[in-house]
C-alpha atoms as a PDB file:
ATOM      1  CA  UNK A   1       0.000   0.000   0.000  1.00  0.00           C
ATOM      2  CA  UNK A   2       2.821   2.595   0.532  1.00  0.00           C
ATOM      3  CA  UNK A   3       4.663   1.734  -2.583  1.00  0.00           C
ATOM      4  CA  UNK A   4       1.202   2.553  -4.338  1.00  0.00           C
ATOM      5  CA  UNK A   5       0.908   5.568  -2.872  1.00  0.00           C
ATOM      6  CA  UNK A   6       4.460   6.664  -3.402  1.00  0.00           C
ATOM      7  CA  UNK A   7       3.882   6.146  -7.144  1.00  0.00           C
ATOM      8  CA  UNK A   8       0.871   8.749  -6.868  1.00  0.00           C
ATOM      9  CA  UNK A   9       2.623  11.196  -5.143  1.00  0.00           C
ATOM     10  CA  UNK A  10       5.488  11.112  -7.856  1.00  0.00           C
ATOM     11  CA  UNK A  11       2.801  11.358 -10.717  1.00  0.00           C
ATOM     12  CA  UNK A  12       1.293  13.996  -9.207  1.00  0.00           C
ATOM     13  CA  UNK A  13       4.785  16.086  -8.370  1.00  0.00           C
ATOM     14  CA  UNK A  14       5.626  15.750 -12.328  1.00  0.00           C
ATOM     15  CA  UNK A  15       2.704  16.869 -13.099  1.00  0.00           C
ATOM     16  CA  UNK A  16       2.405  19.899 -10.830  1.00  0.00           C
ATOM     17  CA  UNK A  17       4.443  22.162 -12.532  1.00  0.00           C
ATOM     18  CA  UNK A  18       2.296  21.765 -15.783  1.00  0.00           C
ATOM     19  CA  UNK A  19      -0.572  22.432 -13.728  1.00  0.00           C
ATOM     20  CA  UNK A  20       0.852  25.452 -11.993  1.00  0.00           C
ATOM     21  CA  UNK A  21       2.147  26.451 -15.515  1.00  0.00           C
ATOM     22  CA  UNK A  22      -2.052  26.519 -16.646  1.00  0.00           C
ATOM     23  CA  UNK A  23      -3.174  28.375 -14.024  1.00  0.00           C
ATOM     24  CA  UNK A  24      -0.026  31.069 -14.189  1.00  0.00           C
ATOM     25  CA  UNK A  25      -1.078  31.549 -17.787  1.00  0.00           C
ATOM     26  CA  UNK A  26      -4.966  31.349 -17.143  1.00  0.00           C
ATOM     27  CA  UNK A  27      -4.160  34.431 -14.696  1.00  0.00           C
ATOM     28  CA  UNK A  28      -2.258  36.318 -16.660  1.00  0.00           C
ATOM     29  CA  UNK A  29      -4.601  36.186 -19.626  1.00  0.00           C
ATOM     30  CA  UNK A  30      -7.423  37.393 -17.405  1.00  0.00           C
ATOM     31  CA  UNK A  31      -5.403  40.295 -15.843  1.00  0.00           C
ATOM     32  CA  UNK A  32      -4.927  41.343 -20.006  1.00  0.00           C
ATOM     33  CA  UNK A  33      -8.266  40.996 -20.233  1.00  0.00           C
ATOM     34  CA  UNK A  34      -9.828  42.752 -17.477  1.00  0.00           C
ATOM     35  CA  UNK A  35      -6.845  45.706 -18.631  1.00  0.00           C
ATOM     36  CA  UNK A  36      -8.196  46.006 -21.694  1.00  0.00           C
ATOM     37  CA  UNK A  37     -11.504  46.595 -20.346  1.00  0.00           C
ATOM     38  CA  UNK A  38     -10.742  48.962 -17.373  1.00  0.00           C
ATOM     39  CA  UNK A  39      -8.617  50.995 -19.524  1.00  0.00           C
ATOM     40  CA  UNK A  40     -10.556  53.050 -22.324  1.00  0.00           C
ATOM     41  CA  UNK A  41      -9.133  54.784 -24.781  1.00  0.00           C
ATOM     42  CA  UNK A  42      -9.872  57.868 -27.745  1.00  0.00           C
ATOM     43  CA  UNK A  43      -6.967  59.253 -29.816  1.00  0.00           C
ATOM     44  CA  UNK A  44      -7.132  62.420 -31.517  1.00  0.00           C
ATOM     45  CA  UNK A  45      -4.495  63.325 -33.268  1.00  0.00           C
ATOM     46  CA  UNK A  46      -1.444  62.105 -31.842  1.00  0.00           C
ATOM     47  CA  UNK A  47      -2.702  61.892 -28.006  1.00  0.00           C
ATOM     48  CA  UNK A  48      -4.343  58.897 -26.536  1.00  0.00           C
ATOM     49  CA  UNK A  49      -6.365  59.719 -23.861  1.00  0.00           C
ATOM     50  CA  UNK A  50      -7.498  57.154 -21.102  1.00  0.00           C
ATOM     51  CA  UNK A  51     -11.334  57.538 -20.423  1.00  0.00           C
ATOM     52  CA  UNK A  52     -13.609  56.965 -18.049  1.00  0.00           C
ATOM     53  CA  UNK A  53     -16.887  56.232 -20.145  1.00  0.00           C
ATOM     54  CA  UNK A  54     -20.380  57.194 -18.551  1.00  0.00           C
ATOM     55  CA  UNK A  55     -23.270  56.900 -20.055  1.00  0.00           C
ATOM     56  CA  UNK A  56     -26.192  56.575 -17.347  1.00  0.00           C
ATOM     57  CA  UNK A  57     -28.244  59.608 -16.706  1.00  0.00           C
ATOM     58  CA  UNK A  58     -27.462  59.796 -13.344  1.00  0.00           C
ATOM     59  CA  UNK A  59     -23.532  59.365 -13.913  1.00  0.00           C
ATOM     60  CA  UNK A  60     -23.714  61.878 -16.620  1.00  0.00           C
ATOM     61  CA  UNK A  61     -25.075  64.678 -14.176  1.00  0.00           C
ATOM     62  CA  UNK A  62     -22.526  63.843 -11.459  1.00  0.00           C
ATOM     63  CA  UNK A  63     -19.864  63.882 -14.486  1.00  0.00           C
ATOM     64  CA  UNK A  64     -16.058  65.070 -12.610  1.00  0.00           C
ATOM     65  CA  UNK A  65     -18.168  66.888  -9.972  1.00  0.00           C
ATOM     66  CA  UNK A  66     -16.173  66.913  -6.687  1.00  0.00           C
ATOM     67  CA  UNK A  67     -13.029  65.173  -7.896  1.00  0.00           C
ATOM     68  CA  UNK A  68     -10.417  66.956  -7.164  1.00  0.00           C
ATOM     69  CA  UNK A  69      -8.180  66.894 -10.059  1.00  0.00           C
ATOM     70  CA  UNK A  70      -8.092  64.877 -13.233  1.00  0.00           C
ATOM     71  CA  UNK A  71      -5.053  63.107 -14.174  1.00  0.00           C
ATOM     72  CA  UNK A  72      -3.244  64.601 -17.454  1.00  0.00           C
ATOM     73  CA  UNK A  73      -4.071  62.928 -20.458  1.00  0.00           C
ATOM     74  CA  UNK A  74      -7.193  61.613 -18.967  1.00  0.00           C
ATOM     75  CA  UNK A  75     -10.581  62.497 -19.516  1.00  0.00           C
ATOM     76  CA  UNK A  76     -14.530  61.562 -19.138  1.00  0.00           C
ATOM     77  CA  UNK A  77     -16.513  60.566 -22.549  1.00  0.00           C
ATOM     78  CA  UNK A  78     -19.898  61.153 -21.984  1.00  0.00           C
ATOM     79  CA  UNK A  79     -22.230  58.439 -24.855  1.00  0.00           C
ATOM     80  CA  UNK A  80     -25.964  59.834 -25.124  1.00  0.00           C
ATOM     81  CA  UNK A  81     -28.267  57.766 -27.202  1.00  0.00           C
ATOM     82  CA  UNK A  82     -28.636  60.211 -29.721  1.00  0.00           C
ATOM     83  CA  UNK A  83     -27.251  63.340 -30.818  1.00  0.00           C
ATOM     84  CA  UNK A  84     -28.297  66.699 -29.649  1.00  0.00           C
ATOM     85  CA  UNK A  85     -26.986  69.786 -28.273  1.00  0.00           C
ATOM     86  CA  UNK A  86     -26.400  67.990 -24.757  1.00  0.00           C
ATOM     87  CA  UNK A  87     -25.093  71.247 -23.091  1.00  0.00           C
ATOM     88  CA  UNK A  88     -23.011  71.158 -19.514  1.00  0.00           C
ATOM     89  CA  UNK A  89     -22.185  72.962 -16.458  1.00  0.00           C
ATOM     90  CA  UNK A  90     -19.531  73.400 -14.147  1.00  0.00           C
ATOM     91  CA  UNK A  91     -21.800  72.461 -10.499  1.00  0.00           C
ATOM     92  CA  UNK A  92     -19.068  71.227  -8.141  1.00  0.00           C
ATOM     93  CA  UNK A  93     -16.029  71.132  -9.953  1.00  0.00           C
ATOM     94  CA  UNK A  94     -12.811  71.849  -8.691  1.00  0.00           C
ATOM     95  CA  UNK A  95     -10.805  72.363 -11.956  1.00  0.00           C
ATOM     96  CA  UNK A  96     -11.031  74.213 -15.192  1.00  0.00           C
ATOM     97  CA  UNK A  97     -11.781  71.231 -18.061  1.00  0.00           C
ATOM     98  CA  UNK A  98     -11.991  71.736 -21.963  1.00  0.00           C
ATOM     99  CA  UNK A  99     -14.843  70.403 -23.515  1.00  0.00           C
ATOM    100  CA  UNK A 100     -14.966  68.789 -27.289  1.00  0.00           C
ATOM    101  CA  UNK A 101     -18.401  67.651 -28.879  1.00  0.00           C
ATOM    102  CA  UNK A 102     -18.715  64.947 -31.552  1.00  0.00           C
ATOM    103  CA  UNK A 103     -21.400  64.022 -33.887  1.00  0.00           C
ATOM    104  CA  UNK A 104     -22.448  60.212 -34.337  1.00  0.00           C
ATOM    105  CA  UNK A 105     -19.148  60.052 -36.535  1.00  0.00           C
ATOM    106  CA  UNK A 106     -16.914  60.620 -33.882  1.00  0.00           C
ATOM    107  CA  UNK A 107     -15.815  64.389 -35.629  1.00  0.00           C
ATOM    108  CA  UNK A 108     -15.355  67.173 -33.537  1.00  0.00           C
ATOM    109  CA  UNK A 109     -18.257  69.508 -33.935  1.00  0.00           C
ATOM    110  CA  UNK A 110     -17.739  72.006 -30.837  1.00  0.00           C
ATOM    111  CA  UNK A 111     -15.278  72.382 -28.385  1.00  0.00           C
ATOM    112  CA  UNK A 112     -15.154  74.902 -25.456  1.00  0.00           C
ATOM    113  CA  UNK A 113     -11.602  75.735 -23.873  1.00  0.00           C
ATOM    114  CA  UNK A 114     -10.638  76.472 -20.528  1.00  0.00           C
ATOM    115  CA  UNK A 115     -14.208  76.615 -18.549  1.00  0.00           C
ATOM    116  CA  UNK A 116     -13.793  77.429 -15.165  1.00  0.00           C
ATOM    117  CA  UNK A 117     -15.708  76.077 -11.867  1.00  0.00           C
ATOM    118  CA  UNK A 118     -16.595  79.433 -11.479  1.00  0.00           C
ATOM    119  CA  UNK A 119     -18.868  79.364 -14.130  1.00  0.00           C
ATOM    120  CA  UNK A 120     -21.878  77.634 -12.984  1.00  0.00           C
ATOM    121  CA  UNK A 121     -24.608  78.317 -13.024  1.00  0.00           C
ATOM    122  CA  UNK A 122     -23.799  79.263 -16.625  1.00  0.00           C
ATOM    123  CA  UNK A 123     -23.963  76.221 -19.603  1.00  0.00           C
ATOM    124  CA  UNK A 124     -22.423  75.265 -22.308  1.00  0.00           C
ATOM    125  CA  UNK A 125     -23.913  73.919 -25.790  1.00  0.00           C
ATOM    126  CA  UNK A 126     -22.503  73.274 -28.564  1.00  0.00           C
ATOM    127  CA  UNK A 127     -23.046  74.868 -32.167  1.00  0.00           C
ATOM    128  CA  UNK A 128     -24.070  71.333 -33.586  1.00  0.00           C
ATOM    129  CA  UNK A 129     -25.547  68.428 -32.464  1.00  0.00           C
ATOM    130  CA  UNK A 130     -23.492  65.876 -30.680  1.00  0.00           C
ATOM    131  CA  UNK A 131     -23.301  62.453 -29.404  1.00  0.00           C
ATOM    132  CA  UNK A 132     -20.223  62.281 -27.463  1.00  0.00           C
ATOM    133  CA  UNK A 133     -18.656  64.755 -25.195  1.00  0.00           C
ATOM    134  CA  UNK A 134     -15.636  64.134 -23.968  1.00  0.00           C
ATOM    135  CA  UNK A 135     -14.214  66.171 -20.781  1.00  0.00           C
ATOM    136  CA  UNK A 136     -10.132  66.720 -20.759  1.00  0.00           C
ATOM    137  CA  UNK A 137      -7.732  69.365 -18.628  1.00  0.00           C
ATOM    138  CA  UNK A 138      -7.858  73.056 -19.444  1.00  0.00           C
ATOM    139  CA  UNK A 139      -5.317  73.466 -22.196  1.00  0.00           C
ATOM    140  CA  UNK A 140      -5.376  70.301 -23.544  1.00  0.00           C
ATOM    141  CA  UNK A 141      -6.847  70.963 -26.904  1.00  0.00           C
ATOM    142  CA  UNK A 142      -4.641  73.724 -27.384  1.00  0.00           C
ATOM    143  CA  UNK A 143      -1.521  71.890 -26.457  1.00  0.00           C
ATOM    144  CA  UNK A 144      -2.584  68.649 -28.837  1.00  0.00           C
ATOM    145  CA  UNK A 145      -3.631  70.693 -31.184  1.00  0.00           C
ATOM    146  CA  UNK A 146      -7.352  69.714 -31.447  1.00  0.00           C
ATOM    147  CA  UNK A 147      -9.887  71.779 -33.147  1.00  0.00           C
ATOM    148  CA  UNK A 148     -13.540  71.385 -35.063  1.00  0.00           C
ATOM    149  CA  UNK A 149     -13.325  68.551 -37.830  1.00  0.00           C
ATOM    150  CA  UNK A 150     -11.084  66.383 -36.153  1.00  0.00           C
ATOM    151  CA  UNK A 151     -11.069  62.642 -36.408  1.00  0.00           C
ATOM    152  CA  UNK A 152     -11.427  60.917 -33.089  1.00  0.00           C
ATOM    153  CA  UNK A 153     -11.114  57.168 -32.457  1.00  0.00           C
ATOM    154  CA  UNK A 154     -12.451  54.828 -29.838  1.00  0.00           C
END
């Protein structure tokens, strides 16, 4: 009876290291994968920007409200279900933010530079309809260079 069980114990120990090979791999394929979905992206131009997407009502209204910064090349695309002139506000914010509107084809239609928390109550529309509205750090579309007619992808 021990020799049979020393025989198990041997498979089993040459076979561990495939096994713990499987799972390693299994892991690290899942951390890729949950990655790729916690990390968002939209490029325009040159710059990638890492998103947070929100697309709920209720997350839309909160938006960066009471945050207190926004990391650079970072931002917060807003997806409506349709286009329209979806305007916004600065209630709560602690940070001046450019905004840039795009139509159903992901082109820039709008963009409003350097709005200040000390705006609000005042909002802000843009000329066009719009679908997507994506929220970046004051002086970010100057410094990448983004204006109306752009390209975005994401």
């Amino acid at each position: 009876m021990l020799r049979k069980n020393r025989k198990k114990t041997k498979l089993v120990l040459r076979k561990l290291p495939i096994f713990l090979g499987v799972i390693f791999l299994s892991l690290l394929s899942f951390a890729a994968y949950r990655t790729q979905l916690d990390e968002d992206r939209i490029v325009i131009g040159d710059t990638a920007y890492i998103i947070e997407v929100v697309s709920t009502p209720t997350d839309r209204q909160k938006g960066l409200s009471n945050r207190p910064n926004l990391p650079q090349n970072s931002g917060m695309l807003f997806v409506f279900e349709q286009s329209d002139t979806h305007c916004f506000w600065m209630k709560n914010m602690n940070f001046a933010i450019d905004i840039v509107w795009m139509d159903n084809n992901k082109q820039i239609v709008d963009i409003a530079s350097n709005v200040l928390p000390g705006s609000y109550p005042e909002s802000f529309c843009p000329q066009s309809p719009a679908q997507f509205v994506l929220e970046i750090n004051a002086g970010e579309v100057e410094s990448g260079g983004i204006s109306i007619g752009d390209q975005t992808k994401f």
